[in-house]
N, C-alpha and C. Protein backbone atom coordinates (compact mmCIF):
# COMPACT_ATOMS: atom_id res chain seq x y z
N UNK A 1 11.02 0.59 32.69
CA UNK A 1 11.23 2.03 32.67
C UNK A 1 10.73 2.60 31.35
N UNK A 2 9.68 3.31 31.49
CA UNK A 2 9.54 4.00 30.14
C UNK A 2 10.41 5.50 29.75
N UNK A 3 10.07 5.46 28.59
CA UNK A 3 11.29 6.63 28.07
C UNK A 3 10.37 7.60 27.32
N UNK A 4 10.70 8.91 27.07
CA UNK A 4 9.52 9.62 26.15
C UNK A 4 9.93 9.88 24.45
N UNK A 5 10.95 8.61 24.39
CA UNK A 5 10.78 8.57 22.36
C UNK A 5 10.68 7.53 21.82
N UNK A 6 10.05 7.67 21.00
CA UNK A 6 9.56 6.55 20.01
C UNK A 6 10.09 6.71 18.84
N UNK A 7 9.96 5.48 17.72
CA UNK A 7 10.38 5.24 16.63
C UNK A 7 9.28 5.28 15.60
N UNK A 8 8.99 6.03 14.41
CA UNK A 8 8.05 5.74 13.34
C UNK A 8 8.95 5.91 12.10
N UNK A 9 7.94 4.95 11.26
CA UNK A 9 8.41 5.07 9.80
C UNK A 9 7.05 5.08 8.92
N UNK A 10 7.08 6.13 8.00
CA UNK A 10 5.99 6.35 7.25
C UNK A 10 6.50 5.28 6.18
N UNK A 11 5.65 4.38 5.99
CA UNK A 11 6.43 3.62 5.00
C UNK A 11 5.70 3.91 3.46
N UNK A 12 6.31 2.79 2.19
CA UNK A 12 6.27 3.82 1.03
C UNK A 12 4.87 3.62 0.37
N UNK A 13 3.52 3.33 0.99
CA UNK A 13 2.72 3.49 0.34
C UNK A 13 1.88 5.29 1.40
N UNK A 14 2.51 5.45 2.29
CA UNK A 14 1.98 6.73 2.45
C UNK A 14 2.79 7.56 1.65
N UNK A 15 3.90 7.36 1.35
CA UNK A 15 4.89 8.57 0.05
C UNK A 15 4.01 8.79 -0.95
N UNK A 16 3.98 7.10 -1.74
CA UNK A 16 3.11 6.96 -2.57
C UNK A 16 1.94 7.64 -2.91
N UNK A 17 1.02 8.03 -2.21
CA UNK A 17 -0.35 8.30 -2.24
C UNK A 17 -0.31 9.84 -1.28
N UNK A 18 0.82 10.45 -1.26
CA UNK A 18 1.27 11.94 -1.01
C UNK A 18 0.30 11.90 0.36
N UNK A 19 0.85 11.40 1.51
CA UNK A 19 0.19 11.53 3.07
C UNK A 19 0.72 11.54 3.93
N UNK A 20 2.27 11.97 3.90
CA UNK A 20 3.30 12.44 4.22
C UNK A 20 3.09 13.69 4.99
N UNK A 21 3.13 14.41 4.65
CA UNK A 21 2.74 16.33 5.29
C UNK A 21 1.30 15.78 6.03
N UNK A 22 0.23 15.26 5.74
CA UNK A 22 -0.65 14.74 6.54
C UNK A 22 -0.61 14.46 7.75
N UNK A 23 0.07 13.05 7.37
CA UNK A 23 0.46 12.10 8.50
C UNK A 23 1.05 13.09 9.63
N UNK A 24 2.46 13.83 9.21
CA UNK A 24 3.06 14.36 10.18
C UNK A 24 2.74 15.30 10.91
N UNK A 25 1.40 15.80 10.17
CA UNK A 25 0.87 17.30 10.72
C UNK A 25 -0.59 16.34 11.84
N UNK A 26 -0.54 15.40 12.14
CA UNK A 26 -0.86 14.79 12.59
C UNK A 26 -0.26 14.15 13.56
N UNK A 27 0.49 13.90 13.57
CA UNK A 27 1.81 13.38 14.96
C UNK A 27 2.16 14.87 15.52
N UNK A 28 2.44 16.06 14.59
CA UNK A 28 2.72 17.11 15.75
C UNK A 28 1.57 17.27 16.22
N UNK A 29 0.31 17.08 15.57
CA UNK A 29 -0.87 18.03 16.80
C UNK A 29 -1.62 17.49 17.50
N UNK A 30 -1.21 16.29 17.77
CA UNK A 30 -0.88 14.99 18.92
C UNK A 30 -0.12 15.67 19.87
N UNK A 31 1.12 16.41 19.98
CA UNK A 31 1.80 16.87 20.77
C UNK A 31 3.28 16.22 20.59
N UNK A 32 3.53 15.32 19.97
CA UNK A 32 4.98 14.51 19.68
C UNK A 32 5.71 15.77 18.87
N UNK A 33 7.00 15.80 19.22
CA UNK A 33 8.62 16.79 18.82
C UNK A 33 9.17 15.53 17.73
N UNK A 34 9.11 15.85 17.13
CA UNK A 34 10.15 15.01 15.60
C UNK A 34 11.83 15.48 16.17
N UNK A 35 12.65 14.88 16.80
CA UNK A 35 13.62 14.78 17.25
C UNK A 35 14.64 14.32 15.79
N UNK A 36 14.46 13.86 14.90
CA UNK A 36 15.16 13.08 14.04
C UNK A 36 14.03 12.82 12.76
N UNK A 37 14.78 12.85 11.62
CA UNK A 37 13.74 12.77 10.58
C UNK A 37 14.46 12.57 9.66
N UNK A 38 14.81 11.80 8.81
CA UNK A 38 15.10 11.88 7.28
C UNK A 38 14.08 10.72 5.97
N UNK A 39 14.01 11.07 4.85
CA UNK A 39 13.99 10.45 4.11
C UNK A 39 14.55 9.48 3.61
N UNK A 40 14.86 8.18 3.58
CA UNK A 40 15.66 7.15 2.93
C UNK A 40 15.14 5.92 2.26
N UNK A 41 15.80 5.50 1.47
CA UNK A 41 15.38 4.25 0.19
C UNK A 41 15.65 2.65 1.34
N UNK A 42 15.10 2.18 2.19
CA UNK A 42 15.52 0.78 2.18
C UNK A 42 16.08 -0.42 1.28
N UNK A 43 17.62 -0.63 1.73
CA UNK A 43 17.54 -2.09 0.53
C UNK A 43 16.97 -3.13 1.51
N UNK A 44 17.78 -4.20 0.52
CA UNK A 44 17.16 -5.32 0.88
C UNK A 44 17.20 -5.98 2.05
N UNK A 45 18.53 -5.58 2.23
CA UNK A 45 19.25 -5.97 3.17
C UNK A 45 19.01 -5.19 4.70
N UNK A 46 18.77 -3.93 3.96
CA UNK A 46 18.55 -2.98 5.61
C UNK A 46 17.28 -3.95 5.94
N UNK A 47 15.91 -4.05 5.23
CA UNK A 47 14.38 -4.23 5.43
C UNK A 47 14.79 -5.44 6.15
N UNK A 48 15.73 -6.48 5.78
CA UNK A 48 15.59 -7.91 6.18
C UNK A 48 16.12 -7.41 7.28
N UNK A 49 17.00 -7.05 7.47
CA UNK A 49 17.59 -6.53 9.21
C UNK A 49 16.89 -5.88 10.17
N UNK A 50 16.42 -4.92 9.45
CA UNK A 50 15.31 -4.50 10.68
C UNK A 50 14.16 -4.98 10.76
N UNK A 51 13.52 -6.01 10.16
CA UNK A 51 12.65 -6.36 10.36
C UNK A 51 12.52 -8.24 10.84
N UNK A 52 14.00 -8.71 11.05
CA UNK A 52 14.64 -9.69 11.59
C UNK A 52 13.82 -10.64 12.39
N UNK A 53 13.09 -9.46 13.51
CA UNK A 53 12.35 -10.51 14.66
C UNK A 53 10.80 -10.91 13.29
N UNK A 54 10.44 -11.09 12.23
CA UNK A 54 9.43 -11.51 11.27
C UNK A 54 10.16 -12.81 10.39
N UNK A 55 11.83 -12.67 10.28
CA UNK A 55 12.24 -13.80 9.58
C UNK A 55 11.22 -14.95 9.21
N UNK A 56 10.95 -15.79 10.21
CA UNK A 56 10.15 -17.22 10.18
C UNK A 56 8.95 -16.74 9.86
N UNK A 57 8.54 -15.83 9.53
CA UNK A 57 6.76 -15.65 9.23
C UNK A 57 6.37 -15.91 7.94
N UNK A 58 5.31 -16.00 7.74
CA UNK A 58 4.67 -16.39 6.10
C UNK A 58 4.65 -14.99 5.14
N UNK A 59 4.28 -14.13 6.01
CA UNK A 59 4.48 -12.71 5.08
C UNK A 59 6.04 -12.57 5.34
N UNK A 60 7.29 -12.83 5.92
CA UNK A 60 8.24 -11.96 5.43
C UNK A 60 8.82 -11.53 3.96
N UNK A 61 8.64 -12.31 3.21
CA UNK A 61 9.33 -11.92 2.01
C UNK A 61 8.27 -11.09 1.33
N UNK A 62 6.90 -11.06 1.34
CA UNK A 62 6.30 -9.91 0.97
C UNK A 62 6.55 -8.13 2.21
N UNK A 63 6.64 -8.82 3.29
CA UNK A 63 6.82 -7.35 3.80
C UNK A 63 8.45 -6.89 3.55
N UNK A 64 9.53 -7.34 3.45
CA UNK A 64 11.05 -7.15 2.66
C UNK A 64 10.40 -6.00 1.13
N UNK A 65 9.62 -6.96 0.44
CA UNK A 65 9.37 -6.20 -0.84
C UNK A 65 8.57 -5.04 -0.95
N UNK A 66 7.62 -4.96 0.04
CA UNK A 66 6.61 -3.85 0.04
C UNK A 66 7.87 -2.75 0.66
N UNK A 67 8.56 -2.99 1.92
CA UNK A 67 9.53 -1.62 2.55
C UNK A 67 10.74 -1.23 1.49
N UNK A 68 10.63 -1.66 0.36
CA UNK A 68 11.86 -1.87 -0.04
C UNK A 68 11.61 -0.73 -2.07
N UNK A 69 10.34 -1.04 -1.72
CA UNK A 69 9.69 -0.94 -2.93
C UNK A 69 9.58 0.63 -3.57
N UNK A 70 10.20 1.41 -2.25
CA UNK A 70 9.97 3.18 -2.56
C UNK A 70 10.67 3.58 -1.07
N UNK A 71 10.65 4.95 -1.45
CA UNK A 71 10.92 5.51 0.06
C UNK A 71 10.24 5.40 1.37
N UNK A 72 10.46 5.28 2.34
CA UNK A 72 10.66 6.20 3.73
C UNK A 72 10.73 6.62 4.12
N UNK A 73 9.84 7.52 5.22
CA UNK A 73 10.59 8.47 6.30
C UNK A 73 10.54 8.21 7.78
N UNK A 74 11.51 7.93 8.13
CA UNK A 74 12.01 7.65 9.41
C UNK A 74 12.16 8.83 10.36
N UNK A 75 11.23 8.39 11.53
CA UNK A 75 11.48 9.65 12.32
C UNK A 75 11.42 9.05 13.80
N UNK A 76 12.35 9.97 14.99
CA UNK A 76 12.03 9.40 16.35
C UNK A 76 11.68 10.74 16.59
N UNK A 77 10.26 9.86 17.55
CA UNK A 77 9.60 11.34 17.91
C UNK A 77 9.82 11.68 19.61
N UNK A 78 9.48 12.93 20.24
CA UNK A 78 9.21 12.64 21.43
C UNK A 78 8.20 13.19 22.06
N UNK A 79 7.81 12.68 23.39
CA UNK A 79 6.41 13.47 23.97
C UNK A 79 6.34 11.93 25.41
N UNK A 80 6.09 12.98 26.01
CA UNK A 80 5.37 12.12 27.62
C UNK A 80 4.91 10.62 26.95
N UNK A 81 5.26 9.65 27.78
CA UNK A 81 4.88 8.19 27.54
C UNK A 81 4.56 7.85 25.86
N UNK A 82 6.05 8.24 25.36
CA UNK A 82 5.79 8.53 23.41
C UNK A 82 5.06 6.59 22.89
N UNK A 83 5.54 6.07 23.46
CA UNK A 83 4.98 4.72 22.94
C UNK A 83 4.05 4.17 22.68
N UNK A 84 3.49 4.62 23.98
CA UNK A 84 2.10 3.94 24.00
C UNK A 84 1.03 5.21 23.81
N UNK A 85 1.48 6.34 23.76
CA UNK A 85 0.88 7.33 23.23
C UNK A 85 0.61 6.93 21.71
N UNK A 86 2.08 6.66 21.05
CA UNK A 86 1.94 6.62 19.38
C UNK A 86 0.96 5.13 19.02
N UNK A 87 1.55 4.44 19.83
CA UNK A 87 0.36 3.57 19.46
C UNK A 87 -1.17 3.58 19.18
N UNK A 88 -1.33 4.08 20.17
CA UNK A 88 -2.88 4.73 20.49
C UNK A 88 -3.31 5.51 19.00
N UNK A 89 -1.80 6.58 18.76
CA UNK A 89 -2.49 7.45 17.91
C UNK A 89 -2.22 7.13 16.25
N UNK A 90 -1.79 5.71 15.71
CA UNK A 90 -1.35 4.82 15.01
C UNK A 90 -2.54 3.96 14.54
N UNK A 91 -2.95 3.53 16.01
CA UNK A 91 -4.48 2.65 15.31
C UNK A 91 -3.61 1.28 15.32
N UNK A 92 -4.90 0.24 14.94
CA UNK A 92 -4.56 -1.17 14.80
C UNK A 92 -4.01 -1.62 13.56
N UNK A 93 -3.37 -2.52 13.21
CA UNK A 93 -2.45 -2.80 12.39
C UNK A 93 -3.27 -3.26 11.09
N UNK A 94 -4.43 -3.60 11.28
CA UNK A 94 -6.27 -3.81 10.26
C UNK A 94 -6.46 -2.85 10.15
N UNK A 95 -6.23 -1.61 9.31
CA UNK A 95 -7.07 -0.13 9.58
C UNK A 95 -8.81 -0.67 9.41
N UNK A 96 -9.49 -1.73 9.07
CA UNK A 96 -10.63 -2.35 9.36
C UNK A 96 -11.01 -2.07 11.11
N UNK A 97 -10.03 -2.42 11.69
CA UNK A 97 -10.07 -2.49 13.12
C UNK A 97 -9.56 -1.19 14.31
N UNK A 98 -9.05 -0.28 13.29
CA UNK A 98 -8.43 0.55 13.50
C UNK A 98 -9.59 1.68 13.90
N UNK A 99 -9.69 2.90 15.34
CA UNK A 99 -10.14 3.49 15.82
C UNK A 99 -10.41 4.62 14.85
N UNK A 100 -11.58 5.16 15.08
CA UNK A 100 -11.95 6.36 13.78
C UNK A 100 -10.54 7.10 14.42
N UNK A 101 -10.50 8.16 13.49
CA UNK A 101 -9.40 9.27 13.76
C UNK A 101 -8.01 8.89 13.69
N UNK A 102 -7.82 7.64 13.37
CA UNK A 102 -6.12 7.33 14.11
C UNK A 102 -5.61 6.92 12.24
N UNK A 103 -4.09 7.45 12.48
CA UNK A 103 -3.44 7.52 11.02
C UNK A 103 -3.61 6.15 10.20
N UNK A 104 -3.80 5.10 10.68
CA UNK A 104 -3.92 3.74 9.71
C UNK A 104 -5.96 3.87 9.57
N UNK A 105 -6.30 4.28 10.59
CA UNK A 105 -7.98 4.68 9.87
C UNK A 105 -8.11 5.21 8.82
N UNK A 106 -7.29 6.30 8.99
CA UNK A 106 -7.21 7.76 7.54
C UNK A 106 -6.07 7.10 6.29
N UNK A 107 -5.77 6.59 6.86
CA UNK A 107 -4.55 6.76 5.40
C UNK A 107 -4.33 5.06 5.52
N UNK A 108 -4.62 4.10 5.89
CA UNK A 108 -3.79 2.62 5.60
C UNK A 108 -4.86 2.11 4.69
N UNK A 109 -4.80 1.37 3.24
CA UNK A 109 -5.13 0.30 2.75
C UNK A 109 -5.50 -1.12 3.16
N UNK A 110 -5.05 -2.03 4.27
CA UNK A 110 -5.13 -2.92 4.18
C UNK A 110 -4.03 -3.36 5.73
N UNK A 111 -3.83 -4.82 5.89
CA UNK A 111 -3.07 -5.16 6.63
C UNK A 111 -1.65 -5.01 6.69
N UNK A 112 -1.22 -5.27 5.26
CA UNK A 112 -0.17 -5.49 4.72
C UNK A 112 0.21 -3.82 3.96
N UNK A 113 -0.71 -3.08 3.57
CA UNK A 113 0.08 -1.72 3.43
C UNK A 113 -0.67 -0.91 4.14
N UNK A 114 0.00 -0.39 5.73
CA UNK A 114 -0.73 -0.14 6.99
C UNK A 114 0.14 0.99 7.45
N UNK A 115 0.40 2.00 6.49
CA UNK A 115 1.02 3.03 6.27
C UNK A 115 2.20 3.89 6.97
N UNK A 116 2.00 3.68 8.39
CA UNK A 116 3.11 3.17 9.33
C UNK A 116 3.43 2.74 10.11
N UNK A 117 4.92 2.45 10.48
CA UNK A 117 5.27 1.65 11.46
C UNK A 117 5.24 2.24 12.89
N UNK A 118 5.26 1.88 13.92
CA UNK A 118 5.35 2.42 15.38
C UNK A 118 5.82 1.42 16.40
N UNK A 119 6.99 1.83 17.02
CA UNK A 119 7.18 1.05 18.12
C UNK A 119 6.66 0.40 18.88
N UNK A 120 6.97 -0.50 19.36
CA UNK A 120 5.79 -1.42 20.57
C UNK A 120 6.73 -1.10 21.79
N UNK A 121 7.66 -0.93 22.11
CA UNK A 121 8.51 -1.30 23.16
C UNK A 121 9.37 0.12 23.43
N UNK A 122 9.53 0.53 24.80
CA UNK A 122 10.99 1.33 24.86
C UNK A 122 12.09 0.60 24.20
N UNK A 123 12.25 -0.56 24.65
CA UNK A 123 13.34 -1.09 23.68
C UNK A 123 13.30 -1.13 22.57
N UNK A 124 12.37 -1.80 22.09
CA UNK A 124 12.43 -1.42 20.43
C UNK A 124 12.88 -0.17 19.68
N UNK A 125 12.03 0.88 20.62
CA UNK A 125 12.03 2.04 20.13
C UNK A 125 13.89 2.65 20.00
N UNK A 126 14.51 2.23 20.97
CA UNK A 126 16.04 2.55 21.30
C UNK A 126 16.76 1.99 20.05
N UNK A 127 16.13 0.71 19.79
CA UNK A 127 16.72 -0.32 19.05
C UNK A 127 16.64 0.25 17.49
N UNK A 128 15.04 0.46 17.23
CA UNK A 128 14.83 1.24 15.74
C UNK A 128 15.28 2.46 15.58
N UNK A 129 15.26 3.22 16.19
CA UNK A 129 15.76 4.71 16.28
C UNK A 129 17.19 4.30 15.93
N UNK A 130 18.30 3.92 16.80
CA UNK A 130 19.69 3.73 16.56
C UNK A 130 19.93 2.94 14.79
N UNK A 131 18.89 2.11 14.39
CA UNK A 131 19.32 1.67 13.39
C UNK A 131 19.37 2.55 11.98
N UNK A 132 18.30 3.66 12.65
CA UNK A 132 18.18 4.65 11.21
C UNK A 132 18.77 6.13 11.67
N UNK A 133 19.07 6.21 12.63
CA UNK A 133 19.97 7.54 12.99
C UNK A 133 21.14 7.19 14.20
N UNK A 134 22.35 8.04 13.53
CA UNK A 134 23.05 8.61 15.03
C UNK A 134 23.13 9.34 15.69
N UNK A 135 23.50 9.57 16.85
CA UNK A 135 23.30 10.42 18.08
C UNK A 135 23.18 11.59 17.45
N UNK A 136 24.58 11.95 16.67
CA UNK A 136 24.41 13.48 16.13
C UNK A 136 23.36 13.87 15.38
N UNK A 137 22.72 12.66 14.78
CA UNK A 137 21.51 13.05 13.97
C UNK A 137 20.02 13.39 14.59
N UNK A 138 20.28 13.39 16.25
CA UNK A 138 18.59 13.50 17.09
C UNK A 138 19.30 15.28 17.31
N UNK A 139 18.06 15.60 17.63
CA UNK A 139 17.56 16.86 18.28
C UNK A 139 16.82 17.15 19.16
C-alpha cells in the first residue's frame, strides 16, 4: 500500500554550505506540502538509533559522526506517490551518478556527504517521520 508522505532530512553539510532555502524551494516546486519541519542537533545516540538498520557496516561510525557533527532539518513531506516521487527527485546516493537537476546533483559532495536523506519505503517513511515528530507536530 503506498501512502503520500515521506520522510527527508537535510543533513548538516547542506546547513553547512547554506542550501537549505535551496534545497526546500526545490521540494516545494516539485509539488511536495512540508507537513512537519523542524530544525534539530542529532546526538549520538539519536544518529545510532535511527540509523540502526547500518550498525554492521564499515561506514557506520563515520556516518554516526558526519549526522551528528551540526544540525538538521527534518521534514515529512507530502504529495501523490511522495516516495518514490522524492526519490526520483533526490538523485542517487553518488551525486557522480546522480541525474542532472536532482538535489544530490546540485548540492551533494560525495557519497558519504550526500546532502540528504530520503525514504526508501512507506514503512520507513512512517518509521522516520514518527522518530523525529509527533502527531501533534504534522500538518
Amino acid at each position: 500500500m503506498t501512502t503520500n508522505r515521506t520522510f527527508t532530512m537535510l543533513k548538516p553539510d547542506s546547513l553547512e554550505k547554506g542550501n537549505t532555502g535551496a534545497i526546500l524551494e526545490k521540494i516545494n516546486a516539485s509539488g511536495f506540502r512540508i507537513v512537519a519541519m523542524k530544525m534539530t542537533h542529532m546526538t549520538k545516540r539519536d544518529a545510532e538509533a535511527f540509523y540502526a538498520v547500518h550498525s554492521e557496516r564499515p561506514f557506520f561510525g563515520e556516518l554516526v559522526e558526519y549526522m551528528t557533527r551540526g544540525p538538521v532539518v527534518a521534514a515529512i513531506l507530502e504529495k501523490d506517490n511522495a516516495v518514490e516521487d522524492f526519490r526520483v527527485l533526490i538523485g542517487a546516493t553518488n551525486p557522480a551518478d546522480a541525474a542532472e537537476g536532482t538535489i544530490r546533483k546540485l548540492y551533494a559532495a560525495s557519497i558519504g556527504e550526500n546532502a540528504v536523506h530520503g525514504s526508501d519505503s512507506d514503512e520507513n517513511a512512517a518509521i522516520e517521520g514518527a522518530f523525529h515528530f509527533s502527531g501533534r507536530e504534522m500538518f
